[in-house]
PDB file of N, CA and C in Angstrom:
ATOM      1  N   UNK A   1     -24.681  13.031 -24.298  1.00  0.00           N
ATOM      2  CA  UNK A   1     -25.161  11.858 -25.017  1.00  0.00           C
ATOM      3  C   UNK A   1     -24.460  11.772 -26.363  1.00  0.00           C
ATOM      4  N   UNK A   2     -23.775  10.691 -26.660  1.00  0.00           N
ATOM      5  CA  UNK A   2     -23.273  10.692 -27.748  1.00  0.00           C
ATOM      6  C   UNK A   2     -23.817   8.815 -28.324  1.00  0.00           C
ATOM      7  N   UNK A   3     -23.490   9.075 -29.726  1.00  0.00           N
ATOM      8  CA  UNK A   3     -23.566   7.602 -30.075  1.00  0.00           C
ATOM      9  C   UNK A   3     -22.821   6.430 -30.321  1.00  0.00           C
ATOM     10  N   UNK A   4     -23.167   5.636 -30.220  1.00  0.00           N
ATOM     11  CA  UNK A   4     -21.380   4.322 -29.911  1.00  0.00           C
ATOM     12  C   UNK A   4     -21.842   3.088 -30.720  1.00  0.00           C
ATOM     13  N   UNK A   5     -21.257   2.475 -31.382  1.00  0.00           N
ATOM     14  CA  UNK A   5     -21.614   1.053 -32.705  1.00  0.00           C
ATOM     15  C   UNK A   5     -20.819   0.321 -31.470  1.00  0.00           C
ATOM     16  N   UNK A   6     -22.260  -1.264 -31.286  1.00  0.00           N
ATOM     17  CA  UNK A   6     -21.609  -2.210 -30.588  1.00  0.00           C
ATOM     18  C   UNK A   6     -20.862  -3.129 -31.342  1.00  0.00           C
ATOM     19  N   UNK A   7     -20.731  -4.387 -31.128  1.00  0.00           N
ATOM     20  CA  UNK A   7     -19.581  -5.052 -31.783  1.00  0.00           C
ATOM     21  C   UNK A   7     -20.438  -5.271 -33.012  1.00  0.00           C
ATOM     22  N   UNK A   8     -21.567  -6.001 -32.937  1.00  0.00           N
ATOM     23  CA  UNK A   8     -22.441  -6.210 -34.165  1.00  0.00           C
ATOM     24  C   UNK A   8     -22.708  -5.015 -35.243  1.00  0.00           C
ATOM     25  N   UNK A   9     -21.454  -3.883 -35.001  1.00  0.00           N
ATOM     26  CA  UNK A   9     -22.103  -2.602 -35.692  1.00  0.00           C
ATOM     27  C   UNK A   9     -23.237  -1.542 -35.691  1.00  0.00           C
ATOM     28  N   UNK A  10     -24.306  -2.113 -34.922  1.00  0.00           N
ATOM     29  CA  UNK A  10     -25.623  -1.267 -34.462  1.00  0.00           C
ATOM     30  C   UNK A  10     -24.568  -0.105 -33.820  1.00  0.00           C
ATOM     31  N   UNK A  11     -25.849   0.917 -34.427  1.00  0.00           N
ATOM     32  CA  UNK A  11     -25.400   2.320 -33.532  1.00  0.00           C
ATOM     33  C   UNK A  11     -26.743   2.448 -32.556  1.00  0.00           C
ATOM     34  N   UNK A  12     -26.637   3.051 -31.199  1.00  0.00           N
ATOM     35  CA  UNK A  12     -26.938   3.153 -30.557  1.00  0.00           C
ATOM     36  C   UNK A  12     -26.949   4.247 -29.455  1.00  0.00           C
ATOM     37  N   UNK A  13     -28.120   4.863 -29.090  1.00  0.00           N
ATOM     38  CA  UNK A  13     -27.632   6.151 -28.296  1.00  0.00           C
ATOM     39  C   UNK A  13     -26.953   5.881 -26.715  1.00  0.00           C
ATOM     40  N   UNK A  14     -25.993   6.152 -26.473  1.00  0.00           N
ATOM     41  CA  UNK A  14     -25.658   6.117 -25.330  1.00  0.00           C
ATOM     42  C   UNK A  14     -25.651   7.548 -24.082  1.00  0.00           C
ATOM     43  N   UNK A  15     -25.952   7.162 -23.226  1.00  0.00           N
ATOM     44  CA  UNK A  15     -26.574   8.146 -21.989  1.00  0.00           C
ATOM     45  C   UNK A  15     -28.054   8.248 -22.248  1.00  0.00           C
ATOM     46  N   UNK A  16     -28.913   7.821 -23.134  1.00  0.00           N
ATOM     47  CA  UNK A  16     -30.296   8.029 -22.990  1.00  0.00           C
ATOM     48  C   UNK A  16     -31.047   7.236 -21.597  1.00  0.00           C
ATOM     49  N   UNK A  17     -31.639   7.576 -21.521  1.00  0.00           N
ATOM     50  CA  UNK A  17     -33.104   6.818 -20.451  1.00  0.00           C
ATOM     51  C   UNK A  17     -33.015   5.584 -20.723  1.00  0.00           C
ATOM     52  N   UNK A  18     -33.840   5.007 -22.163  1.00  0.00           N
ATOM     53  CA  UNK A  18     -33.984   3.689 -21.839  1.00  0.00           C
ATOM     54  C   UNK A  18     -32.556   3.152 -22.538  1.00  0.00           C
ATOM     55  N   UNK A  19     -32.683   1.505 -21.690  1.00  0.00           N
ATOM     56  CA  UNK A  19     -31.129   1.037 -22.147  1.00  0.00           C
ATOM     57  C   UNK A  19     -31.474   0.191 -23.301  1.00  0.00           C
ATOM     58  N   UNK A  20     -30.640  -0.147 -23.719  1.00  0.00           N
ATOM     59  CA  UNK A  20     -30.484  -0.806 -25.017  1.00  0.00           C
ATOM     60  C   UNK A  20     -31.333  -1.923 -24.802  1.00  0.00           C
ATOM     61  N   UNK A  21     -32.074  -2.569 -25.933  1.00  0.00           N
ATOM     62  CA  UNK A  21     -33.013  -3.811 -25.917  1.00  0.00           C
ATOM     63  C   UNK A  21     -32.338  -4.933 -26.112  1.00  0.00           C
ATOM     64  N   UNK A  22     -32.735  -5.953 -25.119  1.00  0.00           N
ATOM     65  CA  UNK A  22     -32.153  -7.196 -25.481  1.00  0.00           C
ATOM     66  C   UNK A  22     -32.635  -8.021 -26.897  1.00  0.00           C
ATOM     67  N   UNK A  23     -31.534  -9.125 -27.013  1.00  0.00           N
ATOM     68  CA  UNK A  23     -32.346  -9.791 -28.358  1.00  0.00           C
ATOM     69  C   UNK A  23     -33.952 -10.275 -27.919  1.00  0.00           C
ATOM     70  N   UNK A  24     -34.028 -10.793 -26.708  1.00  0.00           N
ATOM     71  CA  UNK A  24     -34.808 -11.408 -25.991  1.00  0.00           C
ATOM     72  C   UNK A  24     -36.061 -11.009 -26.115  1.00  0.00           C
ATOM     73  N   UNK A  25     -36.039  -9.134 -25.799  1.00  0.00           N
ATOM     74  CA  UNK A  25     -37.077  -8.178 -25.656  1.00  0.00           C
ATOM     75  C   UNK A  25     -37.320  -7.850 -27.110  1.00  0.00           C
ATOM     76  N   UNK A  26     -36.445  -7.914 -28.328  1.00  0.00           N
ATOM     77  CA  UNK A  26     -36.658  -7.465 -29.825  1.00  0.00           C
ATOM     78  C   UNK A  26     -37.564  -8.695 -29.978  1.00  0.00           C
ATOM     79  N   UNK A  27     -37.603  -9.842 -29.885  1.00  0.00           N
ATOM     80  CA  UNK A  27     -38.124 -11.330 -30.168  1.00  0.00           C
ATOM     81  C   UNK A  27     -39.224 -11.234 -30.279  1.00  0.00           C
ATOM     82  N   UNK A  28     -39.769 -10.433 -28.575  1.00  0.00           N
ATOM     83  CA  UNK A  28     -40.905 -10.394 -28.077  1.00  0.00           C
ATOM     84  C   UNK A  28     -41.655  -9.454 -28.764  1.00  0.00           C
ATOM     85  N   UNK A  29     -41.107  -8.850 -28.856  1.00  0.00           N
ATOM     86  CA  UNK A  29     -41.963  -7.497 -29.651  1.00  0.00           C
ATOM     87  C   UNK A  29     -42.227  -7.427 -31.213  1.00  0.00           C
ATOM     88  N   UNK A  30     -41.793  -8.271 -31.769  1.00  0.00           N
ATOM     89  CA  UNK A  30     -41.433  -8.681 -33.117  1.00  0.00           C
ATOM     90  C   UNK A  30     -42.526  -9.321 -32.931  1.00  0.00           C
ATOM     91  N   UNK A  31     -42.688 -10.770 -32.075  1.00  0.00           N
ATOM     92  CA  UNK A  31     -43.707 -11.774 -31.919  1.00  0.00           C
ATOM     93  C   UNK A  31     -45.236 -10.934 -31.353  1.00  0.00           C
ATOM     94  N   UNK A  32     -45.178 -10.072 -30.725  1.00  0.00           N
ATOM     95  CA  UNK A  32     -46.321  -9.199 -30.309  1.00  0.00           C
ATOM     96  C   UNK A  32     -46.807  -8.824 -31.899  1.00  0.00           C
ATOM     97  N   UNK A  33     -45.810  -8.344 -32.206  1.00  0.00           N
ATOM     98  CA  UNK A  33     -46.490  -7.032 -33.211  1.00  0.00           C
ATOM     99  C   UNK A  33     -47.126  -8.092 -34.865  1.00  0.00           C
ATOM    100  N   UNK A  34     -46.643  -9.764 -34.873  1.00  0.00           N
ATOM    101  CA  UNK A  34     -47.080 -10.271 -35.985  1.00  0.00           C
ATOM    102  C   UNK A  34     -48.540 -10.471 -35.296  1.00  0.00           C
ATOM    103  N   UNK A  35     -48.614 -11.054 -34.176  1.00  0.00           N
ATOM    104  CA  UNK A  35     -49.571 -11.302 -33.799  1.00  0.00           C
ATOM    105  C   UNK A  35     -50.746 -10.513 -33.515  1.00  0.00           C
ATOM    106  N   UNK A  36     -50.422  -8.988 -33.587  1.00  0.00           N
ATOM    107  CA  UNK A  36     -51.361  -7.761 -33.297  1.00  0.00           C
ATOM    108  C   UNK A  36     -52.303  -8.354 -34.711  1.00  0.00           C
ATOM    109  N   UNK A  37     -51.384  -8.437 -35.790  1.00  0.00           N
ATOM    110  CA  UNK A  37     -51.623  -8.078 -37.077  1.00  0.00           C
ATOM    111  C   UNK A  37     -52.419  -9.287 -37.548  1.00  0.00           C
ATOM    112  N   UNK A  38     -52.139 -10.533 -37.264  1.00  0.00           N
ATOM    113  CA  UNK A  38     -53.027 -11.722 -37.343  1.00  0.00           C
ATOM    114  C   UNK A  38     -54.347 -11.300 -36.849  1.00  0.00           C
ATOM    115  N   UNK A  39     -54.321 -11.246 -35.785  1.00  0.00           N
ATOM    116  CA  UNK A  39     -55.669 -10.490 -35.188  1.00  0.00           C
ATOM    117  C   UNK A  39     -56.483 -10.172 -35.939  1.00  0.00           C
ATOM    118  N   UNK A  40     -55.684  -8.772 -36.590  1.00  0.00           N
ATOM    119  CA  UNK A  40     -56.650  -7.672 -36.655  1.00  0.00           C
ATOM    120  C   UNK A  40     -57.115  -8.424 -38.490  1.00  0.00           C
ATOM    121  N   UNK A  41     -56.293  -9.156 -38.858  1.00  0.00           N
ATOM    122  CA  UNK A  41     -56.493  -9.887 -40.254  1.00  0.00           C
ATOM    123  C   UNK A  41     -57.937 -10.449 -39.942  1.00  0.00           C
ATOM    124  N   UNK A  42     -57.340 -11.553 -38.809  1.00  0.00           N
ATOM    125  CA  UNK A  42     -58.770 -12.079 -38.737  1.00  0.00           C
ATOM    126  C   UNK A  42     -60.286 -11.677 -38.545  1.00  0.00           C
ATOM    127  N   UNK A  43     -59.959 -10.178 -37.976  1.00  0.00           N
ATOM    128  CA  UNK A  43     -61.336  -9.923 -37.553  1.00  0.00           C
ATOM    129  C   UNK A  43     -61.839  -8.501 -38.998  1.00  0.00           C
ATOM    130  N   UNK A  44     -60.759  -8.458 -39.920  1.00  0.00           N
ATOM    131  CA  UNK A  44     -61.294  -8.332 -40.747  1.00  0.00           C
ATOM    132  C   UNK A  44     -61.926  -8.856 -42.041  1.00  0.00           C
ATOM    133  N   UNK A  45     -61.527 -10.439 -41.872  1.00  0.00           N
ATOM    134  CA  UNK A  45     -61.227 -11.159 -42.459  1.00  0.00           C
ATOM    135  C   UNK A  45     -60.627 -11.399 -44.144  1.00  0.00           C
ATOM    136  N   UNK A  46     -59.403 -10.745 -43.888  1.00  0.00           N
ATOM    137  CA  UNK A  46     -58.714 -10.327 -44.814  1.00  0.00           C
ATOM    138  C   UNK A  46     -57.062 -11.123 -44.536  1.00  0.00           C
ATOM    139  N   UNK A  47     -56.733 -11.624 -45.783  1.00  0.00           N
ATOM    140  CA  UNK A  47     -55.257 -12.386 -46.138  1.00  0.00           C
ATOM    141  C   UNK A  47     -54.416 -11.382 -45.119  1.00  0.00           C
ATOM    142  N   UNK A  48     -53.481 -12.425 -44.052  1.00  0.00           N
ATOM    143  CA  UNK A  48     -52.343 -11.721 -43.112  1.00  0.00           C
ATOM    144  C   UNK A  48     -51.735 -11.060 -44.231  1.00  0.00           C
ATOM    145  N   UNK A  49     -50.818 -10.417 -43.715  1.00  0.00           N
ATOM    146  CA  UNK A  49     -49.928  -9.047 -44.864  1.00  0.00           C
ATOM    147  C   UNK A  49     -50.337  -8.395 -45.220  1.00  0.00           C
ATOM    148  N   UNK A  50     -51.392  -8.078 -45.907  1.00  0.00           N
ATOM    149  CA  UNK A  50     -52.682  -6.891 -46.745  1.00  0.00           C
ATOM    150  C   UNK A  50     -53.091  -6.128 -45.221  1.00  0.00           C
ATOM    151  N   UNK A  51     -53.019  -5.717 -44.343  1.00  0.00           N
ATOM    152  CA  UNK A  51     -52.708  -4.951 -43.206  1.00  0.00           C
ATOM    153  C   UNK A  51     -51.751  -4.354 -43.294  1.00  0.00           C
ATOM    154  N   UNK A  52     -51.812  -2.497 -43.184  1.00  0.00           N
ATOM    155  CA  UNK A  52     -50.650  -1.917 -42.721  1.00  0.00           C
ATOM    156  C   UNK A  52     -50.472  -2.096 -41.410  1.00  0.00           C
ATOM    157  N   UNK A  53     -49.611  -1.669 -40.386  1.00  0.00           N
ATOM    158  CA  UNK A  53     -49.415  -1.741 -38.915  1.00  0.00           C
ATOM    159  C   UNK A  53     -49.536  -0.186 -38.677  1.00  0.00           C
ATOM    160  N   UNK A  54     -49.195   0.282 -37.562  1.00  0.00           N
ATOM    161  CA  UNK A  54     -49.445   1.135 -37.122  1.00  0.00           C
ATOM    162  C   UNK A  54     -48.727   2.521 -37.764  1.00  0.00           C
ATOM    163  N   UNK A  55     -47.244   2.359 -38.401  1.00  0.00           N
ATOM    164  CA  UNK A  55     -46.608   3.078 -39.300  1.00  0.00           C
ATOM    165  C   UNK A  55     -46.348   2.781 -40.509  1.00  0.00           C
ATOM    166  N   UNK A  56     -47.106   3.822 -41.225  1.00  0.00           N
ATOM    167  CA  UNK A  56     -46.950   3.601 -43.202  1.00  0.00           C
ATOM    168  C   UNK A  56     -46.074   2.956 -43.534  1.00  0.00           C
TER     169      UNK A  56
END
């Protein structure tokens, strides 16, 4: 396993398990994870952003 920069410069592990994420799948998960956080705003009812997420 070594690591390889695609054209956009990202480095990236190559030979690992999972394969590289599409923009498609970053979108989604980006859009998941504001929306976790809206949520959890609302049901604390506290201003979106003033929530940490799951890592400090």
């Amino acid at each position: 396993m070594y690591a390889a920069t695609t054209r956009g410069g990202a480095v990236r592990a190559v030979g690992s398990r999972a394969p590289a994420a599409t923009p498609r799948a970053r979108l989604r998960a980006a859009w998941l994870r504001h929306w976790r956080e809206a949520q959890r705003c609302a049901a604390m009812n506290v201003p979106t952003g003033t929530v940490k997420r799951g890592r400090a």
